[in-house]
Protein backbone atom coordinates (compact mmCIF):
# COMPACT_ATOMS: atom_id res chain seq x y z
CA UNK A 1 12.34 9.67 33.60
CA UNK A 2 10.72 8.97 30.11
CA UNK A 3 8.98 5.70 29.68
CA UNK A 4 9.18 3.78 26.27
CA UNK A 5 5.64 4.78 25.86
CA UNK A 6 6.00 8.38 26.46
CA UNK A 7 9.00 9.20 23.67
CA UNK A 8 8.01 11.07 21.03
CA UNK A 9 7.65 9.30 17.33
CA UNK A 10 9.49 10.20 14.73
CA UNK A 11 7.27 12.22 12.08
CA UNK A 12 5.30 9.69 9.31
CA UNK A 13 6.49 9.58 6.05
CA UNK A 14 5.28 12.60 3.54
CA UNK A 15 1.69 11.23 2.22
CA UNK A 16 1.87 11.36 -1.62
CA UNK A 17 -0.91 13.96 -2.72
CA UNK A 18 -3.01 13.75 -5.49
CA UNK A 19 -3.57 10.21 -6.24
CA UNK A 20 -6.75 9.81 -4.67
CA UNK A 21 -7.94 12.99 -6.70
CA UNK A 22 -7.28 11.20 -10.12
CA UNK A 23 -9.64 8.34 -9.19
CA UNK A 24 -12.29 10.35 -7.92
CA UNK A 25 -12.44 12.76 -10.66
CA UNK A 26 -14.78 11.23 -12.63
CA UNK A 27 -17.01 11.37 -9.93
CA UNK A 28 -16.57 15.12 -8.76
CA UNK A 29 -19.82 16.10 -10.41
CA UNK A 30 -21.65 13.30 -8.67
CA UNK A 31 -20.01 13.84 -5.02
CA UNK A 32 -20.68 17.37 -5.65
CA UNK A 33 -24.14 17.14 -5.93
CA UNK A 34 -24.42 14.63 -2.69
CA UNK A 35 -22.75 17.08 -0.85
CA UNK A 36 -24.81 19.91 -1.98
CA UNK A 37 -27.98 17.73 -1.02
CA UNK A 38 -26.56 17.27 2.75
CA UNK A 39 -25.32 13.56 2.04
CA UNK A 40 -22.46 12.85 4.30
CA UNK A 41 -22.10 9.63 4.89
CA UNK A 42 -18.92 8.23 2.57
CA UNK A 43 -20.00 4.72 2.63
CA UNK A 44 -23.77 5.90 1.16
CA UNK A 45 -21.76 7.69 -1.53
CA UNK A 46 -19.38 5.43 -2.23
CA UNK A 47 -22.41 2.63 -2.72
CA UNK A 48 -23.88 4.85 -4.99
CA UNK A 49 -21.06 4.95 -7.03
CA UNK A 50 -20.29 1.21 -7.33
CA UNK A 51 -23.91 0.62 -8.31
């Protein structure tokens, strides 16, 4: 017996690729270098940026 719970979900929808990329291209260089110095941390990045 299969509970409600235990049925398998349909697949998501496809994710659109891309998008994300065009904003953040500006800010390759920059994310670049963060990563190269070890920082991690998204939301210390992202501050960075919005400063």
């Amino acid at each position: 017996m299969v509970h409600d719970n235990q049925k398998t979900s349909p697949e998501p929808p496809a994710r659109k690729t891309g998008h994300k990329r065009v904003k953040l291209k500006s800010f390759m260089d920059y994310i670049d270098i963060c990563l190269a110095e070890n920082v991690r941390n998204d939301e210390v990045i992202f501050a960075e940026i919005k400063a």
